[in-house]
N, C-alpha and C. Protein backbone atom coordinates (compact mmCIF):
# COMPACT_ATOMS: atom_id res chain seq x y z
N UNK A 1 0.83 -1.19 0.00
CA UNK A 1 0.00 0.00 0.00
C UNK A 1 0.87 1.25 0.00
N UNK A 2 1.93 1.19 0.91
CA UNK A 2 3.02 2.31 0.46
C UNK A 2 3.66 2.75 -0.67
N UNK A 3 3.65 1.47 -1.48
CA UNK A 3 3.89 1.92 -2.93
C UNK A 3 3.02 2.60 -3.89
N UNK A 4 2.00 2.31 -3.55
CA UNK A 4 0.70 2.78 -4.09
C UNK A 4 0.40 4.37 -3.74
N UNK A 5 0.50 4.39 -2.40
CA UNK A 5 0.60 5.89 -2.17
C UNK A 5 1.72 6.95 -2.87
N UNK A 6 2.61 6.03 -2.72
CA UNK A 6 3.87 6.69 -3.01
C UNK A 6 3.65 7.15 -4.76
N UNK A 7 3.24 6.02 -5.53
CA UNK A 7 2.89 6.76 -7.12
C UNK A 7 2.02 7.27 -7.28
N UNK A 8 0.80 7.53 -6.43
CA UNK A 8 -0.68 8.49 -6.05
C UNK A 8 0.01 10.32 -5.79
N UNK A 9 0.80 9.75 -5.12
CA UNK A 9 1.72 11.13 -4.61
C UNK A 9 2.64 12.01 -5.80
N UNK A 10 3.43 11.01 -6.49
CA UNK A 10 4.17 11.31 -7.18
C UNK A 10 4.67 10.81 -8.48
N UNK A 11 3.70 10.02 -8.38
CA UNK A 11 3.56 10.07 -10.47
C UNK A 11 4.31 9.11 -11.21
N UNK A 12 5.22 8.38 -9.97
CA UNK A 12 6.08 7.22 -10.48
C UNK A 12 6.35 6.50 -9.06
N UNK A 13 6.48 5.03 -9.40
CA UNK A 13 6.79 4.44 -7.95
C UNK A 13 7.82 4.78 -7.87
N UNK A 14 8.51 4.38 -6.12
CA UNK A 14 9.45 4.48 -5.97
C UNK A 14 10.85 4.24 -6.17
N UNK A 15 10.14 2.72 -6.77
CA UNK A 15 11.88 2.05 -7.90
C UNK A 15 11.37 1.53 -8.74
N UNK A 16 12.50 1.86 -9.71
CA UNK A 16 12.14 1.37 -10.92
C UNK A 16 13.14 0.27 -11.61
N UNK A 17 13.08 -0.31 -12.41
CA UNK A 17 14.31 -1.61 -12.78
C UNK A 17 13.92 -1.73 -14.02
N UNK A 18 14.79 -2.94 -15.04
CA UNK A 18 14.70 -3.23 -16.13
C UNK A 18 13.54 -4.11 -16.30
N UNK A 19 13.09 -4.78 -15.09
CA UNK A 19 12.82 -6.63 -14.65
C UNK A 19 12.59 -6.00 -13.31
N UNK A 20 11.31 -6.91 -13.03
CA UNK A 20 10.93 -7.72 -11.51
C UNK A 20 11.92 -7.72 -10.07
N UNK A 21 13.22 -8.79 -10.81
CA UNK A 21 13.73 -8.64 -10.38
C UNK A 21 15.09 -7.29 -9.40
N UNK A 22 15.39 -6.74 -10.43
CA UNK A 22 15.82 -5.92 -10.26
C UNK A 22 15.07 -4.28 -9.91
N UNK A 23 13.66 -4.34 -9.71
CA UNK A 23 13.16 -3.77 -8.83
C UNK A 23 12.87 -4.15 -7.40
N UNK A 24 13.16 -5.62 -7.44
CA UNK A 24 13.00 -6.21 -5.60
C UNK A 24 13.93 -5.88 -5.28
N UNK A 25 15.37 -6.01 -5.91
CA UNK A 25 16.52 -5.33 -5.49
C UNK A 25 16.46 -4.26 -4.77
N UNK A 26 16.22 -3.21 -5.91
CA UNK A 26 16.45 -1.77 -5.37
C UNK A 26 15.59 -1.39 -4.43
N UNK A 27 14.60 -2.06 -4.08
CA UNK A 27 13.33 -2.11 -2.74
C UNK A 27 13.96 -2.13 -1.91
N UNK A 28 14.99 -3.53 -2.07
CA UNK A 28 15.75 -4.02 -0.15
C UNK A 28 16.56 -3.34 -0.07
N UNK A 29 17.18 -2.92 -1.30
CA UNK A 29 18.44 -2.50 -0.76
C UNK A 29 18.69 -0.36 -0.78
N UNK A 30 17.72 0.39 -1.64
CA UNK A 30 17.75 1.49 -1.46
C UNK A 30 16.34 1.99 -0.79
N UNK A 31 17.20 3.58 -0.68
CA UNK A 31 15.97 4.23 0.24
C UNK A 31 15.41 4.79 -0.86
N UNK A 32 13.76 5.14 -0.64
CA UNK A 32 13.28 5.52 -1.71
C UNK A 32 13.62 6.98 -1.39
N UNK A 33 13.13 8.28 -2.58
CA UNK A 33 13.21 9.22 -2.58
C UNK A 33 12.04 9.78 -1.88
N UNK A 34 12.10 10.73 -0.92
CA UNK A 34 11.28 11.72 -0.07
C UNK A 34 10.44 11.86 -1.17
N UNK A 35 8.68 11.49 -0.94
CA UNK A 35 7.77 12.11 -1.66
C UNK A 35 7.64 13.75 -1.51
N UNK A 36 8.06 14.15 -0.54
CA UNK A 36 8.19 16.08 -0.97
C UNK A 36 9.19 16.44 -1.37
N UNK A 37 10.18 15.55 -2.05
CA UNK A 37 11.52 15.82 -2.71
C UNK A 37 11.10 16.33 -4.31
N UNK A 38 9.68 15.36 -4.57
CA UNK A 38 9.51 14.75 -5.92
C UNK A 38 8.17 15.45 -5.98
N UNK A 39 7.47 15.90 -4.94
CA UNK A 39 6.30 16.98 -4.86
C UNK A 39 5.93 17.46 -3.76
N UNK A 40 6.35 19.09 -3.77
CA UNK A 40 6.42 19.60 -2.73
C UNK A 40 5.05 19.79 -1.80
N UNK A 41 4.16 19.51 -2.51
CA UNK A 41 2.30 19.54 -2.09
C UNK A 41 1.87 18.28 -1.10
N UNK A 42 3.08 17.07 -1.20
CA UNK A 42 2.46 16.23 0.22
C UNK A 42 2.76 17.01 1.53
N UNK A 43 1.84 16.77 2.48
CA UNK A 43 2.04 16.92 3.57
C UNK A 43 3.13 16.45 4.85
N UNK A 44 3.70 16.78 5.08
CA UNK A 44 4.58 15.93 6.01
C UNK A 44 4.28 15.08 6.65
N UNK A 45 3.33 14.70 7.49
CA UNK A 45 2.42 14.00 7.90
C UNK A 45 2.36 12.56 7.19
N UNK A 46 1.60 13.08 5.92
CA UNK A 46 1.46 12.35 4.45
C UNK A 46 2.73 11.70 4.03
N UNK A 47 3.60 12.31 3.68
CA UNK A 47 4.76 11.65 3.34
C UNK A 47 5.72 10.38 4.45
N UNK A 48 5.27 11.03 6.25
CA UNK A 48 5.65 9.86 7.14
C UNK A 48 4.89 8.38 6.94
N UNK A 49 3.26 8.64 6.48
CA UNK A 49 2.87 7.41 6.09
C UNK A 49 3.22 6.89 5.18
N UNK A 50 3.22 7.41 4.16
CA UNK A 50 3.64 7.05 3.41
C UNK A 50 5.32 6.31 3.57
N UNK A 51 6.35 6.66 3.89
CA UNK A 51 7.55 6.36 4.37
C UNK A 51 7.67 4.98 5.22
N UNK A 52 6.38 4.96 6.38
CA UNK A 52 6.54 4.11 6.99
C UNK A 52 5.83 2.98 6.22
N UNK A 53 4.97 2.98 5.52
CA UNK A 53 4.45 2.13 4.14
C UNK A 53 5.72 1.28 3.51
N UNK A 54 6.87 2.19 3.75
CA UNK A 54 7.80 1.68 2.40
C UNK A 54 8.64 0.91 3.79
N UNK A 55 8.40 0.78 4.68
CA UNK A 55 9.71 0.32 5.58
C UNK A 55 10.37 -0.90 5.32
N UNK A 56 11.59 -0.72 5.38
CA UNK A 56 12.48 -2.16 4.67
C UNK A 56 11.58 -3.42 5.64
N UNK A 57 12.09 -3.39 6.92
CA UNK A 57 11.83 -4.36 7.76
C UNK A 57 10.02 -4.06 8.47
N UNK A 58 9.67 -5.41 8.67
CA UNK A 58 8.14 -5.54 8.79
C UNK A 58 8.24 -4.49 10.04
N UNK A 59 8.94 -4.88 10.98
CA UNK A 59 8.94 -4.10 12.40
C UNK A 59 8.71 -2.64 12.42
N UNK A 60 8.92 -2.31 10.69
CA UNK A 60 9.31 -1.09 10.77
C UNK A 60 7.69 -0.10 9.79
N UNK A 61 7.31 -1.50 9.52
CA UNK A 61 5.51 -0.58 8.79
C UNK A 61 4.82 -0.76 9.90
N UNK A 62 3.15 -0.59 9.03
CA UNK A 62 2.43 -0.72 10.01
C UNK A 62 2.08 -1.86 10.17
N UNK A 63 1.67 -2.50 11.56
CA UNK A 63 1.09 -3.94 11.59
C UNK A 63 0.01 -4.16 10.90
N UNK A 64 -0.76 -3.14 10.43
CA UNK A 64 -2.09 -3.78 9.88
C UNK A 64 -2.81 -2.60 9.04
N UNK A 65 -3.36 -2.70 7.61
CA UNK A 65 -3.71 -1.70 6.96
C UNK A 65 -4.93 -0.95 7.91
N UNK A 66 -6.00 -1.41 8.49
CA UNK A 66 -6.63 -0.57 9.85
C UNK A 66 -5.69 0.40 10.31
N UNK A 67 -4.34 -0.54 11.25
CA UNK A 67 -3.73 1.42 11.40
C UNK A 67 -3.20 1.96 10.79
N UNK A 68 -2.65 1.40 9.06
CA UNK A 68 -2.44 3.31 8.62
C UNK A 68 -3.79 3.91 8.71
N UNK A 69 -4.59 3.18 8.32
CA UNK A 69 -6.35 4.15 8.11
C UNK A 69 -6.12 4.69 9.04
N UNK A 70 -5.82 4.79 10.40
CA UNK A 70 -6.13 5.68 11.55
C UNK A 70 -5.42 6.83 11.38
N UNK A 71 -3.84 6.35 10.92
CA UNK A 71 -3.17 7.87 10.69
C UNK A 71 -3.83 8.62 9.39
N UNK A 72 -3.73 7.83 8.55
CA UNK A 72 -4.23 8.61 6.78
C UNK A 72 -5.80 9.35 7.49
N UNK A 73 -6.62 8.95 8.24
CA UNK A 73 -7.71 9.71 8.95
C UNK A 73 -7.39 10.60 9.52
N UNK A 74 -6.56 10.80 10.04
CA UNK A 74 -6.07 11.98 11.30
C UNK A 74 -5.22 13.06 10.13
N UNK A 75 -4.57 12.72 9.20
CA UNK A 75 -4.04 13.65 8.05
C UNK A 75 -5.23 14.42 7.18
């Protein structure tokens, strides 16, 4: 769902590759680019969900699409 936001936001996902593969790559292994890098009109707020959407490690999104809804509600 973070990826989804992330090209809702800004018009291209966050990685791109030749192949499949080589977009799982650049998933694990780079950081994506700040959605207010790439459009200055998200909200900060907006862009942390979004961010935490993209988190490498599970520990590091949300446990369950219910709570981003709670934050994306409160934005």
């Amino acid at each position: 769902l973070g990826v989804i936001l992330y090209e809702m936001l800004c018009g291209d996902p966050p990685f791109r590759g030749e192949n499949p593969v080589e977009v799982a790559l650049r998933h694990a292994q780079e950081t994506p680019t700040s959605p207010r890098a790439v459009n200055q009109a998200v909200p900060r707020a907006l862009e942390g969900i979004v961010l935490k959407g993209l988190g490498k490690r599970p520990v590091d999104r949300y446990p369950s699409v219910k709570a981003m809804l709670v934050d994306l509600r409160a934005v």
